[in-house]
N, C-alpha and C. Protein backbone atom coordinates (compact mmCIF):
# COMPACT_ATOMS: atom_id res chain seq x y z
N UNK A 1 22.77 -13.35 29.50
CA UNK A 1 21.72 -12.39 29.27
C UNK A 1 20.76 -12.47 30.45
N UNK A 2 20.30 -11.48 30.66
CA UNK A 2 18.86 -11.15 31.75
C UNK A 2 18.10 -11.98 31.25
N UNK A 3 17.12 -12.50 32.33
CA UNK A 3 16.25 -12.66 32.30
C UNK A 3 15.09 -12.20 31.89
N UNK A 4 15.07 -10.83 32.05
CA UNK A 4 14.11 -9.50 31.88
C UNK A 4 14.46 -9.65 30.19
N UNK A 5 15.79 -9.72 29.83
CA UNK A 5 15.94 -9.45 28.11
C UNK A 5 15.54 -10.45 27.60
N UNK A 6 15.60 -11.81 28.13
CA UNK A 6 15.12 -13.16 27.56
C UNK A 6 13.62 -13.30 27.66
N UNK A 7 12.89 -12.28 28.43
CA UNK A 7 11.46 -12.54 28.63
C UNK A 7 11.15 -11.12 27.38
N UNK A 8 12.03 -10.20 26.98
CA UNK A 8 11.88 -9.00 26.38
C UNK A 8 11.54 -9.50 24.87
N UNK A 9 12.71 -10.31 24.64
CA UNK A 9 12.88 -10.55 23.13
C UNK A 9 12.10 -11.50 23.00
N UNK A 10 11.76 -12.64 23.97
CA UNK A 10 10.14 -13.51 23.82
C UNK A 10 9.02 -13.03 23.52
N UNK A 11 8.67 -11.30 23.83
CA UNK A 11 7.33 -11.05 23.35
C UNK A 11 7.10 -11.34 22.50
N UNK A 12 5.78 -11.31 22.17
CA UNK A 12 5.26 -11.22 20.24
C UNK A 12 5.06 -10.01 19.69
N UNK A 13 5.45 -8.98 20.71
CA UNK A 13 5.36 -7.55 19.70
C UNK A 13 6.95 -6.85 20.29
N UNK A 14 7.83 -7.69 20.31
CA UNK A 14 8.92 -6.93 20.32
C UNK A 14 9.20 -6.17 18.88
N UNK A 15 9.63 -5.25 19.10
CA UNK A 15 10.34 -3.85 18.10
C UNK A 15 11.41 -4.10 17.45
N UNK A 16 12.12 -3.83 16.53
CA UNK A 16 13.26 -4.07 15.95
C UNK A 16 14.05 -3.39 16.92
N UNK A 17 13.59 -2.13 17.74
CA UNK A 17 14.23 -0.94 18.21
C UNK A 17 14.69 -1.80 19.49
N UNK A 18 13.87 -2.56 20.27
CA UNK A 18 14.16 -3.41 21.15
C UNK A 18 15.30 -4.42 20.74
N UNK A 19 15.30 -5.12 19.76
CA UNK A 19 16.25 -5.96 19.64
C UNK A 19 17.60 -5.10 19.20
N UNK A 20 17.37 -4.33 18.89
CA UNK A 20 18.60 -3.21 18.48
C UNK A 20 19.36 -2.75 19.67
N UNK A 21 18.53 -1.88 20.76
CA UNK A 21 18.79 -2.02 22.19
C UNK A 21 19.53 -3.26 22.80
N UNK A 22 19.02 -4.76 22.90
CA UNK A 22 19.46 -5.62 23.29
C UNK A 22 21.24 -5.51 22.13
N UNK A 23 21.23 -5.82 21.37
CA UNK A 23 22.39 -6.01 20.23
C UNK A 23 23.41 -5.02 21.16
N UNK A 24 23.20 -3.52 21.01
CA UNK A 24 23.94 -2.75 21.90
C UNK A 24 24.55 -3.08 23.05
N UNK A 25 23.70 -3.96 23.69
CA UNK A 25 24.31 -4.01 24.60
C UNK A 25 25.31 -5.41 24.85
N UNK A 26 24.98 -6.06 24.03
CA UNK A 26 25.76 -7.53 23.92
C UNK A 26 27.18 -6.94 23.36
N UNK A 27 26.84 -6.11 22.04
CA UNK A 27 28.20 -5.87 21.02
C UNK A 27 29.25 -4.89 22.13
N UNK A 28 28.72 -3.88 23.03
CA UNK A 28 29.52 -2.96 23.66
C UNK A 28 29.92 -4.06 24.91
N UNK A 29 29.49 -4.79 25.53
CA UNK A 29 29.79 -5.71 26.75
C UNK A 29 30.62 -6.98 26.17
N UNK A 30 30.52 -7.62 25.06
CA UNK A 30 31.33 -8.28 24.68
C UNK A 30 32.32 -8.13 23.55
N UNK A 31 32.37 -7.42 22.95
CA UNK A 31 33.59 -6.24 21.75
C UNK A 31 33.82 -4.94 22.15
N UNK A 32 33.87 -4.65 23.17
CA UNK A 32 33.93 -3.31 23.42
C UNK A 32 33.93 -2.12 22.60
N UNK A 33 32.86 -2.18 22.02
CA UNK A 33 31.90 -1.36 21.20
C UNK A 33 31.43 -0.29 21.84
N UNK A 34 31.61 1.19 21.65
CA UNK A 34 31.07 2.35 22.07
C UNK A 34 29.31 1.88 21.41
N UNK A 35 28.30 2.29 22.06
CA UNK A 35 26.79 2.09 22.09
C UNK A 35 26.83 2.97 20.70
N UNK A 36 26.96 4.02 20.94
CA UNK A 36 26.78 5.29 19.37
C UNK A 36 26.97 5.02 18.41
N UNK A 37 28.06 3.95 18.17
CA UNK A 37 28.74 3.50 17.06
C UNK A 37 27.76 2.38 16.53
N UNK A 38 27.17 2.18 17.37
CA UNK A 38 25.97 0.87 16.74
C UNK A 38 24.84 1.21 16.42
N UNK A 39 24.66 1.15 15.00
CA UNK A 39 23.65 1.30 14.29
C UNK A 39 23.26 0.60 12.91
N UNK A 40 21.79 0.58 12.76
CA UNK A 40 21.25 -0.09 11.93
C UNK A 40 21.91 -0.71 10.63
N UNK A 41 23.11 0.58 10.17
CA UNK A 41 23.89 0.65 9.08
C UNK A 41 25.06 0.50 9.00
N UNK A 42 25.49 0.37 10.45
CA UNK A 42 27.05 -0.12 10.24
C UNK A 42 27.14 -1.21 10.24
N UNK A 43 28.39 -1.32 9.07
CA UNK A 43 29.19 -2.99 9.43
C UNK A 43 29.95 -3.21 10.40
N UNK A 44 29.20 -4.45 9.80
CA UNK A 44 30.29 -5.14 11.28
C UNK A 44 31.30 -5.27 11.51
N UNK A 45 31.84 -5.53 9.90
CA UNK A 45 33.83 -5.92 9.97
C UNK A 45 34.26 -4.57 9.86
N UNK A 46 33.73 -3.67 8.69
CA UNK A 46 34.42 -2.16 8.32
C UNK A 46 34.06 -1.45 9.68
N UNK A 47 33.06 -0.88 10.02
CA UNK A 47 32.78 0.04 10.86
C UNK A 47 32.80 -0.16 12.36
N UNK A 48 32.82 -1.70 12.28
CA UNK A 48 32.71 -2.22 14.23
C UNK A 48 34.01 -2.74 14.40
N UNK A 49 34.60 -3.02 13.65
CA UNK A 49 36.09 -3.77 13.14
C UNK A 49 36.16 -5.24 13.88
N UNK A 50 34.61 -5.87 13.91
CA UNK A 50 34.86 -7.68 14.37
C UNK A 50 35.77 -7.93 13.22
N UNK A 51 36.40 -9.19 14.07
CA UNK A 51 36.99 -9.85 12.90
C UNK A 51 36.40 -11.50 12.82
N UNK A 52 36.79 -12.23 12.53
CA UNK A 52 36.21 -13.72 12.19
C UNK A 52 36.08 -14.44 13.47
N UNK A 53 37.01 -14.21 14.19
CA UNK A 53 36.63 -14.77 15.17
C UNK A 53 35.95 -13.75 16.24
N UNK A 54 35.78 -12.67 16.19
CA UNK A 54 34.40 -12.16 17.14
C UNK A 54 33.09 -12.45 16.16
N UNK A 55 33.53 -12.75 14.95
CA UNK A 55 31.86 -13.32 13.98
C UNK A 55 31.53 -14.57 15.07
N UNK A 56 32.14 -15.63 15.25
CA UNK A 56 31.98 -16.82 15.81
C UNK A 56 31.21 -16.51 16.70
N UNK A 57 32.10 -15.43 17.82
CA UNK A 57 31.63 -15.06 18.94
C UNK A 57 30.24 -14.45 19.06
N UNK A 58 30.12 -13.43 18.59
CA UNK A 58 28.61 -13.09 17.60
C UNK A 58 27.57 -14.21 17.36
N UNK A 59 28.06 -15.26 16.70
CA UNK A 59 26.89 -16.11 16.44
C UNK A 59 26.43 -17.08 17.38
N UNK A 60 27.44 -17.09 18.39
CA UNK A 60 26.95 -17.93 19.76
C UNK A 60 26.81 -17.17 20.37
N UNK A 61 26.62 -15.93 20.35
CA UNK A 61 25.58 -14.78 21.68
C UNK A 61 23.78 -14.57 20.54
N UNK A 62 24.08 -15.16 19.73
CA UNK A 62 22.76 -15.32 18.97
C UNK A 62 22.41 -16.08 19.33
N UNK A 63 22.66 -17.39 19.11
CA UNK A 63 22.54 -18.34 19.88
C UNK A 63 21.79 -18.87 21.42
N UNK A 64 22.41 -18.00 22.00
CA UNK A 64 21.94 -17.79 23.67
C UNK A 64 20.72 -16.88 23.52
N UNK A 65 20.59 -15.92 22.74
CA UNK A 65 19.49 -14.06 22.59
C UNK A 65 18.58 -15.25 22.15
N UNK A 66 18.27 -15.83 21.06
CA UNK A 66 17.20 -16.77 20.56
C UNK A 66 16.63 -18.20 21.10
N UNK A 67 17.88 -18.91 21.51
CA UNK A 67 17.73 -19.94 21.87
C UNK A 67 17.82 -21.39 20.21
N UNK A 68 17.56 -20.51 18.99
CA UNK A 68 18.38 -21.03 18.05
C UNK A 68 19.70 -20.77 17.74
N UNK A 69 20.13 -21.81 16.19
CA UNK A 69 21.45 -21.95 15.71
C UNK A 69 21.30 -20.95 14.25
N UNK A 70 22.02 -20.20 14.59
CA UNK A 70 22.73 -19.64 13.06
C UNK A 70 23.11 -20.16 12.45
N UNK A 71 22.99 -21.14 11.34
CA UNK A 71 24.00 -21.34 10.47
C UNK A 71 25.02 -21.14 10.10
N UNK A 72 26.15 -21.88 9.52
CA UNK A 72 27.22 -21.09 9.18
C UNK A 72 27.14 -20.20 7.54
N UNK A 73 26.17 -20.81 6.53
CA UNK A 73 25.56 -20.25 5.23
C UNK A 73 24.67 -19.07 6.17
N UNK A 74 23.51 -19.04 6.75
CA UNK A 74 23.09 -18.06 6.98
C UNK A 74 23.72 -16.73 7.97
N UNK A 75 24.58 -17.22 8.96
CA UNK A 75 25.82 -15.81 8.66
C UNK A 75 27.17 -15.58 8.36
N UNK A 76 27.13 -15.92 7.10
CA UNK A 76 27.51 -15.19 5.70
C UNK A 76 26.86 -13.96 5.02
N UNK A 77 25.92 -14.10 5.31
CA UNK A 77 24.95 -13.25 4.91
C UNK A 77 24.92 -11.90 5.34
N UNK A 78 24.63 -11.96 7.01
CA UNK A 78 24.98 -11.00 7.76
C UNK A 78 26.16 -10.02 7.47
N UNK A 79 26.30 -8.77 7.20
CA UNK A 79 27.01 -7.74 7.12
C UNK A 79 27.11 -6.37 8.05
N UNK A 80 25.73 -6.53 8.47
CA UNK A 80 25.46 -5.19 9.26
C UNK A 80 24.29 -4.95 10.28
N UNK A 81 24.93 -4.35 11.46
CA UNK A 81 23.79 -4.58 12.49
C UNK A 81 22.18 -4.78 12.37
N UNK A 82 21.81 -4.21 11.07
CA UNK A 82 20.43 -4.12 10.88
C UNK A 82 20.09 -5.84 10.40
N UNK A 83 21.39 -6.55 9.48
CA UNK A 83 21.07 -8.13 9.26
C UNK A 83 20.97 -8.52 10.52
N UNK A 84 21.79 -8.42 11.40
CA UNK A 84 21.87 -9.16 12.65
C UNK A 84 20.17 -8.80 13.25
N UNK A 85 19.58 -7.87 13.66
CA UNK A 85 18.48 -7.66 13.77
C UNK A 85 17.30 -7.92 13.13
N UNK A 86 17.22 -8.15 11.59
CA UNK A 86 16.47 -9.36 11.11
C UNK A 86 16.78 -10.62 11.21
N UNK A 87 18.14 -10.63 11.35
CA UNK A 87 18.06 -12.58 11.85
C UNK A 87 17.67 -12.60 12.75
N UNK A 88 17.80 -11.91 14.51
CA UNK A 88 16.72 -12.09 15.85
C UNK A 88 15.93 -12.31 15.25
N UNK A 89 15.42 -11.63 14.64
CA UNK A 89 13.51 -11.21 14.72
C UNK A 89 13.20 -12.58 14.01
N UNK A 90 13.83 -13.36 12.49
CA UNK A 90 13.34 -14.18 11.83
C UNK A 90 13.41 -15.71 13.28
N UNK A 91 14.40 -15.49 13.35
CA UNK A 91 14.99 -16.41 14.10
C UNK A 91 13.91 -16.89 15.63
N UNK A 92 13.45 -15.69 16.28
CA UNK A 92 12.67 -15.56 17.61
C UNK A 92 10.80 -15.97 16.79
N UNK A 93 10.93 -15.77 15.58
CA UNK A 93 9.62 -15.92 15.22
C UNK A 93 9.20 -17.66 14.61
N UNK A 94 10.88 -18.09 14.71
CA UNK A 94 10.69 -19.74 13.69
C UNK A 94 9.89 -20.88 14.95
């Protein structure tokens, strides 16, 4: 990740819309994910078609975006780009 995105998602008034932006661009650069297709409401397995092991992959580019650990109980949870975007946000705020 940039630098510029690692200093982005550090603000204290980053946007969901910002971390949504960032997500886009991780999910299309590392799953080759069309950008359009990513949204607040799609899933991840049905509509983005990750499978378990791009979940993995997913949770260690969280990992790197935050500088925390996902749990393996807390993504379980996760279903859809908009979870993934409240876990940043909970996650960048702990």
């Amino acid at each position: 990740m940039s630098v510029s995105m690692q200093q982005t998602l550090a603000a204290p008034d980053v946007t969901d819309a910002q971390i949504l932006d960032h997500l886009r661009a991780v999910l299309s650069a590392n799953f080759e994910i069309r950008p359009e297709r990513i949204t607040l409401q799609a899933d991840l397995f049905s509509d983005l078609d990750l499978d378990s092991i791009d979940a993995v992959d997913l949770a260690i580019k969280l990992q790197e975006i935050t500088g925390r650990r996902v749990t393996p109980q807390e993504f379980k949870g996760i279903r859809t780009v908009g979870d993934v975007v409240h876990t940043v946000r909970r996650l960048l705020s702990a």
